[in-house]
C-alpha atoms as a PDB file:
ATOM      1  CA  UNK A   1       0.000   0.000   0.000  1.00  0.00           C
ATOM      2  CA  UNK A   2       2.064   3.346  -1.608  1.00  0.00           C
ATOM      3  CA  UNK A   3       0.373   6.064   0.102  1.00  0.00           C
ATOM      4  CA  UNK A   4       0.799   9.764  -0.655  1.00  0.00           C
ATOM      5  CA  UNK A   5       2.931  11.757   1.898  1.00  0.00           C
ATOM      6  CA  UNK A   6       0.201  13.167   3.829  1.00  0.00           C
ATOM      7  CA  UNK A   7      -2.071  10.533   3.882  1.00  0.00           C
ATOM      8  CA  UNK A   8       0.876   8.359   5.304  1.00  0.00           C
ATOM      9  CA  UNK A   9       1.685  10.671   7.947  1.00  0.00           C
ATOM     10  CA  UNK A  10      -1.899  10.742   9.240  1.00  0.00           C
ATOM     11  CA  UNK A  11      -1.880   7.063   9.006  1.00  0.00           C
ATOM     12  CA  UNK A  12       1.313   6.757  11.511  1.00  0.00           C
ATOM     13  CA  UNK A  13      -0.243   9.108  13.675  1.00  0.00           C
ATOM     14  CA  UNK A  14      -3.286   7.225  13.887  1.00  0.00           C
ATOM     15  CA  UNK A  15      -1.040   4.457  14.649  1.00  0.00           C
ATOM     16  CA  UNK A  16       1.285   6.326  17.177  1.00  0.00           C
ATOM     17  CA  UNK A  17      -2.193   7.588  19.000  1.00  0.00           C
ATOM     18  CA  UNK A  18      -3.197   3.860  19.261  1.00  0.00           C
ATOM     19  CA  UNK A  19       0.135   1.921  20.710  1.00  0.00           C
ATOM     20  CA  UNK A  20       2.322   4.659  21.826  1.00  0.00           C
ATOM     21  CA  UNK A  21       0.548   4.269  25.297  1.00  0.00           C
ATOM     22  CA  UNK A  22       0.903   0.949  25.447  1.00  0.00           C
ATOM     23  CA  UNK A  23       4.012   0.750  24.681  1.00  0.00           C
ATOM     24  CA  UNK A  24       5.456   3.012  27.026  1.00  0.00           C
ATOM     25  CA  UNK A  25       4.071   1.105  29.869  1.00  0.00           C
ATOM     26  CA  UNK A  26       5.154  -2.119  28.198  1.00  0.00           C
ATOM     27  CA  UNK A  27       8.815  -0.999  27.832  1.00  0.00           C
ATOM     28  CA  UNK A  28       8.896   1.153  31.810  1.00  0.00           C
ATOM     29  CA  UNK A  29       7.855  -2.453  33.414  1.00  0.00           C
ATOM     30  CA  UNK A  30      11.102  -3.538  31.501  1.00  0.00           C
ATOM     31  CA  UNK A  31      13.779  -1.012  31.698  1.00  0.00           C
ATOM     32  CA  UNK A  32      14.678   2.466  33.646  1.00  0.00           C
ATOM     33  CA  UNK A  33      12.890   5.279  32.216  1.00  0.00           C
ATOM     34  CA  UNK A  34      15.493   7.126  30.657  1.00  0.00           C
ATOM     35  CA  UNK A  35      16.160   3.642  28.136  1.00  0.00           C
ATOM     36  CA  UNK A  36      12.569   3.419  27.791  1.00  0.00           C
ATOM     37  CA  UNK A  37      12.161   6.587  26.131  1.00  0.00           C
ATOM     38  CA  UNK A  38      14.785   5.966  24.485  1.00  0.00           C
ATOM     39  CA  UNK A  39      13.679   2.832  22.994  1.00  0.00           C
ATOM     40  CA  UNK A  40       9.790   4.488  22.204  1.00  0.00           C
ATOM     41  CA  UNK A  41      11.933   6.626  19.726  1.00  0.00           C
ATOM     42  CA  UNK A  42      13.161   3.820  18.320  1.00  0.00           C
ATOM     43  CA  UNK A  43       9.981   1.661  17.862  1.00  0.00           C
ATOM     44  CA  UNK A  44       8.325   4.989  16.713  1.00  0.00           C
ATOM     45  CA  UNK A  45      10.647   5.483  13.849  1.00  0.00           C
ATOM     46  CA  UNK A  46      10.289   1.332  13.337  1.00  0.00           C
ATOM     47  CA  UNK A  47       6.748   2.135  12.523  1.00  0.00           C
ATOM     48  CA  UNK A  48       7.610   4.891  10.075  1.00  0.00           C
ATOM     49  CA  UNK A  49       9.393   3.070   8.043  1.00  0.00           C
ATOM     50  CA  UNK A  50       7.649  -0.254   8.288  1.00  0.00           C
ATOM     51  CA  UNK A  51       3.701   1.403   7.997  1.00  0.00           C
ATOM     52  CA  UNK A  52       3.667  -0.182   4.913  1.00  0.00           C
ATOM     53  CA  UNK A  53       3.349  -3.757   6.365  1.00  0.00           C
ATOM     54  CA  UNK A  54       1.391  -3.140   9.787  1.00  0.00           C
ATOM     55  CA  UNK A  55      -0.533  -6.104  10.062  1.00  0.00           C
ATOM     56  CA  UNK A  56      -3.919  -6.412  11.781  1.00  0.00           C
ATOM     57  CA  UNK A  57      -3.232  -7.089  14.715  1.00  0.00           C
ATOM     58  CA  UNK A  58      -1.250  -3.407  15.234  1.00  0.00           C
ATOM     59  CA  UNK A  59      -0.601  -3.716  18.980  1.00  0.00           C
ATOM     60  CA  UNK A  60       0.942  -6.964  19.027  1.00  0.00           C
ATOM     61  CA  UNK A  61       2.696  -6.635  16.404  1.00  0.00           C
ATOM     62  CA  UNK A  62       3.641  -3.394  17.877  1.00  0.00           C
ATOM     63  CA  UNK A  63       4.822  -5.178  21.012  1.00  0.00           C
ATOM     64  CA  UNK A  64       7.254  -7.278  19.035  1.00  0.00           C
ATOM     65  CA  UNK A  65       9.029  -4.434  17.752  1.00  0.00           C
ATOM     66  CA  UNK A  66       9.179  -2.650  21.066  1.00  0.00           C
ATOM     67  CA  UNK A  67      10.699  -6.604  22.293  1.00  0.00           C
ATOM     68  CA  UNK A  68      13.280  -6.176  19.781  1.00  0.00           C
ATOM     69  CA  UNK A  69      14.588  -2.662  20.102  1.00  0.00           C
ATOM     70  CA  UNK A  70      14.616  -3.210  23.973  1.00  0.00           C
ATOM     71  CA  UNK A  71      17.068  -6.259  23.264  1.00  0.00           C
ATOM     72  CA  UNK A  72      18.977  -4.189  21.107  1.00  0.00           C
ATOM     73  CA  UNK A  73      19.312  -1.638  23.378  1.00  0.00           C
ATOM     74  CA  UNK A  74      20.836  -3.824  26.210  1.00  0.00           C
ATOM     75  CA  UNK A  75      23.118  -5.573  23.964  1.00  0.00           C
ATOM     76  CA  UNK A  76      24.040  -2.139  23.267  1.00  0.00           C
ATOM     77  CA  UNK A  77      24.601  -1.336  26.551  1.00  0.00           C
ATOM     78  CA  UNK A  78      26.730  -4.729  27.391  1.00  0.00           C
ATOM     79  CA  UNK A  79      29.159  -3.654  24.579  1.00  0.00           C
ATOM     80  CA  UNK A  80      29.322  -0.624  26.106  1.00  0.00           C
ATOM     81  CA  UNK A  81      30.275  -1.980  29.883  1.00  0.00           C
ATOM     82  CA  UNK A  82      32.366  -4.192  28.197  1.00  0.00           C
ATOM     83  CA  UNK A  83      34.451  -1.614  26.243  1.00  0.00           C
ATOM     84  CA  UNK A  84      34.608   0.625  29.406  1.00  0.00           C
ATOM     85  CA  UNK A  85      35.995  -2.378  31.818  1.00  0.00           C
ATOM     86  CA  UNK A  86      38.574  -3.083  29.378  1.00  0.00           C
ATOM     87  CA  UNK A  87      40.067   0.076  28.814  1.00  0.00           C
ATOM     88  CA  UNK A  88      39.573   0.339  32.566  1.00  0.00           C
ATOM     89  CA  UNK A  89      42.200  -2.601  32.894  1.00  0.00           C
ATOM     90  CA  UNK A  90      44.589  -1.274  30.318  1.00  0.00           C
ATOM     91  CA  UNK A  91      44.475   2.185  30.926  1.00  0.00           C
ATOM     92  CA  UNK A  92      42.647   2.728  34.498  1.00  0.00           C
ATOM     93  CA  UNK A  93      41.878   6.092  35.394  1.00  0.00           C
ATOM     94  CA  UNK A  94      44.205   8.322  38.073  1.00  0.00           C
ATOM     95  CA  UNK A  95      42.142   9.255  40.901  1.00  0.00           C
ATOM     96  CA  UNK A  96      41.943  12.876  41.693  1.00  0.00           C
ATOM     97  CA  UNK A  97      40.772  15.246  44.104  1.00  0.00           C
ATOM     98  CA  UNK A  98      38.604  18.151  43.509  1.00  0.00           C
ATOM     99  CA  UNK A  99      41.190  19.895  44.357  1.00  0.00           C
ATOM    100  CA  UNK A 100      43.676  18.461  41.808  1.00  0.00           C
ATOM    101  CA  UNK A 101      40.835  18.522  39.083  1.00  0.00           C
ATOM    102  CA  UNK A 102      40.714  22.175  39.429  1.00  0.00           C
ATOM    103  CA  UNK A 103      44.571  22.789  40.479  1.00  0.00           C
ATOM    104  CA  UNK A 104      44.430  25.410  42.459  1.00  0.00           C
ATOM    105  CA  UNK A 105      41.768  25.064  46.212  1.00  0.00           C
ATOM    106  CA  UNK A 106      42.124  29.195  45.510  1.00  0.00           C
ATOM    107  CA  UNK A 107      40.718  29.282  42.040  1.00  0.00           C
ATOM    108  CA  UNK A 108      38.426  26.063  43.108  1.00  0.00           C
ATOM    109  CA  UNK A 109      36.775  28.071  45.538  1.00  0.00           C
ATOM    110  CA  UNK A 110      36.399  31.007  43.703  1.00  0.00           C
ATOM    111  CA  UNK A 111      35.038  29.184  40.554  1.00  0.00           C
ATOM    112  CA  UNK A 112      32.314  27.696  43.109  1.00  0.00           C
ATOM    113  CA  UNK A 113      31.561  31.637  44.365  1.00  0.00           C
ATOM    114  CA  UNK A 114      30.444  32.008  40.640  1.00  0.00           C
ATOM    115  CA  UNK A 115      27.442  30.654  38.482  1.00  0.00           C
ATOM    116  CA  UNK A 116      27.358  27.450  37.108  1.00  0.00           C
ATOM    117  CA  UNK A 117      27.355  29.213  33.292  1.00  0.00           C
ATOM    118  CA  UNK A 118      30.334  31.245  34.163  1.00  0.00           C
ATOM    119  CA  UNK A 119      32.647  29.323  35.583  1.00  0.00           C
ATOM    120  CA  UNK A 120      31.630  26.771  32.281  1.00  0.00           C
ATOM    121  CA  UNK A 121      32.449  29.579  30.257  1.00  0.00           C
ATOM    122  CA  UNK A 122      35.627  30.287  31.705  1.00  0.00           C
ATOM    123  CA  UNK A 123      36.596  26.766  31.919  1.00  0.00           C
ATOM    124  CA  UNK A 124      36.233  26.366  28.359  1.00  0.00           C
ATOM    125  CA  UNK A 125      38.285  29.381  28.156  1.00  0.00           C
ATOM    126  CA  UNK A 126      41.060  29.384  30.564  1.00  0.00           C
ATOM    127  CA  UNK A 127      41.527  25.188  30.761  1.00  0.00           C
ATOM    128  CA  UNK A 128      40.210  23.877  27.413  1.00  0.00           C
ATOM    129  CA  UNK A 129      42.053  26.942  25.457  1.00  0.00           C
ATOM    130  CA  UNK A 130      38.826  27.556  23.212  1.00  0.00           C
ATOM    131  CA  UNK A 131      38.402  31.059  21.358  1.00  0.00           C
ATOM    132  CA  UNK A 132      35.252  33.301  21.836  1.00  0.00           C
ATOM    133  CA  UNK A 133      34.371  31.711  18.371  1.00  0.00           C
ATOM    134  CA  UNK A 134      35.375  27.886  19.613  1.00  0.00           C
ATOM    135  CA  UNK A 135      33.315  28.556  22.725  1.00  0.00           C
ATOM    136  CA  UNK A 136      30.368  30.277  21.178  1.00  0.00           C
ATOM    137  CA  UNK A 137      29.752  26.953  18.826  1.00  0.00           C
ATOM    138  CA  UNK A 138      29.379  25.340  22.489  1.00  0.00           C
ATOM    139  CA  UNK A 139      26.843  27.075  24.161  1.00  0.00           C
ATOM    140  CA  UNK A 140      25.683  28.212  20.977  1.00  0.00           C
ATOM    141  CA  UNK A 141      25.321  31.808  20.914  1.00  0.00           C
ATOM    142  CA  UNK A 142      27.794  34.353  19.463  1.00  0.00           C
ATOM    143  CA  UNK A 143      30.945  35.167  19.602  1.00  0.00           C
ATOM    144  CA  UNK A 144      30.062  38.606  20.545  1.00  0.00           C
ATOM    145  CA  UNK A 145      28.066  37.529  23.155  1.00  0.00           C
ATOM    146  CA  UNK A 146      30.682  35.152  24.601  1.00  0.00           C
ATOM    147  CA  UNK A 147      33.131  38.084  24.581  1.00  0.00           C
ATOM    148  CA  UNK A 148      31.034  40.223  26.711  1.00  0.00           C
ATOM    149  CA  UNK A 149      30.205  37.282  29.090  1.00  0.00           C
ATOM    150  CA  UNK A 150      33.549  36.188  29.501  1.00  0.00           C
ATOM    151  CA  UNK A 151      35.247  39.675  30.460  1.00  0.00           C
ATOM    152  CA  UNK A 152      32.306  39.825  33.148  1.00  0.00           C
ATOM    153  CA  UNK A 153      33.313  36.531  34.236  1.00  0.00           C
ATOM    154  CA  UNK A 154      36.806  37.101  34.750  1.00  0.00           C
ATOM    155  CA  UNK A 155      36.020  40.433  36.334  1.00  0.00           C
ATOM    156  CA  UNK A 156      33.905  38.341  38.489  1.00  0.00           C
ATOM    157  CA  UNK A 157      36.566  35.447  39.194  1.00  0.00           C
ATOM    158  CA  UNK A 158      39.162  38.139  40.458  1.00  0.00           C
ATOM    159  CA  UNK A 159      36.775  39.785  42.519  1.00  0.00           C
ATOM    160  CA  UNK A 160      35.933  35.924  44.271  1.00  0.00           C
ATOM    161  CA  UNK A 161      39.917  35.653  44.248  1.00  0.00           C
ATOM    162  CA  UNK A 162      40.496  39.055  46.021  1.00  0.00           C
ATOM    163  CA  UNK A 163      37.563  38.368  48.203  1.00  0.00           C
ATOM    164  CA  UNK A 164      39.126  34.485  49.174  1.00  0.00           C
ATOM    165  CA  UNK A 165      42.657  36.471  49.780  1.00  0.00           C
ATOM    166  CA  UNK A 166      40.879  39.036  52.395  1.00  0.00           C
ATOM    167  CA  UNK A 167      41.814  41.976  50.010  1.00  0.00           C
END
């Protein structure tokens, strides 16, 4: 059954209406909710490109697919663990301190005196050596912007450093 673009779309969305749902509860009795979302995506797009051979029984067959992509999704997630512990063994991370993280307690405690999106900005700055252009394709907004925000944030770092010094 070829169906014209818009009639097809209305078709999936009658579909989606009927099992999406379902479906959800089906896959949270199954998973944590953050997989389960992730695997509704998945079933949803399934459905897309399958419409063309839903069967009658829609919800069931429905089910299967949602069965499938949740197995995928875990043997996804083994490989993952897998991959991690491994280069865990060959190559096992240093433990650090905050303190180290940051390198300085001084500069530590002053980046916690500021907010969250300046001390990111200045991080990206000052430790990850990115340009007002480099950083502005991060937080996405322009390199004007991050130009202005960042001389008010290092204003506002000395100011925390002075302040942490008692001058």
């Amino acid at each position: 059954m070829d169906l014209a673009p818009e009639a097809r779309r209305d078709a999936f969305e009658q579909l989606a209406a009927e099992v999406v749902e379902p479906v959800r509860r089906y896959l949270a009795r199954r998973t944590d909710p953050a997989t389960a979302d992730d695997v509704l995506g998945d079933v949803l797009l399934v459905l897309w490109r399958r419409l063309d051979a839903v069967p009658e029984e829609r919800l069931a067959w429905t089910y299967g697919i949602a069965r499938n992509c949740l197995a995928n999704a875990q043997r996804s997630a083994r490989r993952q663990q897998r991959v991690v512990a491994r280069i865990a063994e060959v190559d096992p991370p240093r433990e650090t301190t905050p303190e180290e993280a940051v390198g300085d307690e001084r500069v530590g405690a002053a980046l916690a005196e500021l907010r969250e999106d300046e001390a990111e900005l200045l991080m990206l700055w000052a430790w990850e050596g990115l340009g007002p252009r480099e950083i502005a394709a991060v937080l996405e907004v322009t390199p004007n912007a991050v130009s202005i925000r960042l001389h008010r944030a290092r204003e506002k770092l000395k100011d925390a450093l002075r302040k942490i010094d008692g001058r």
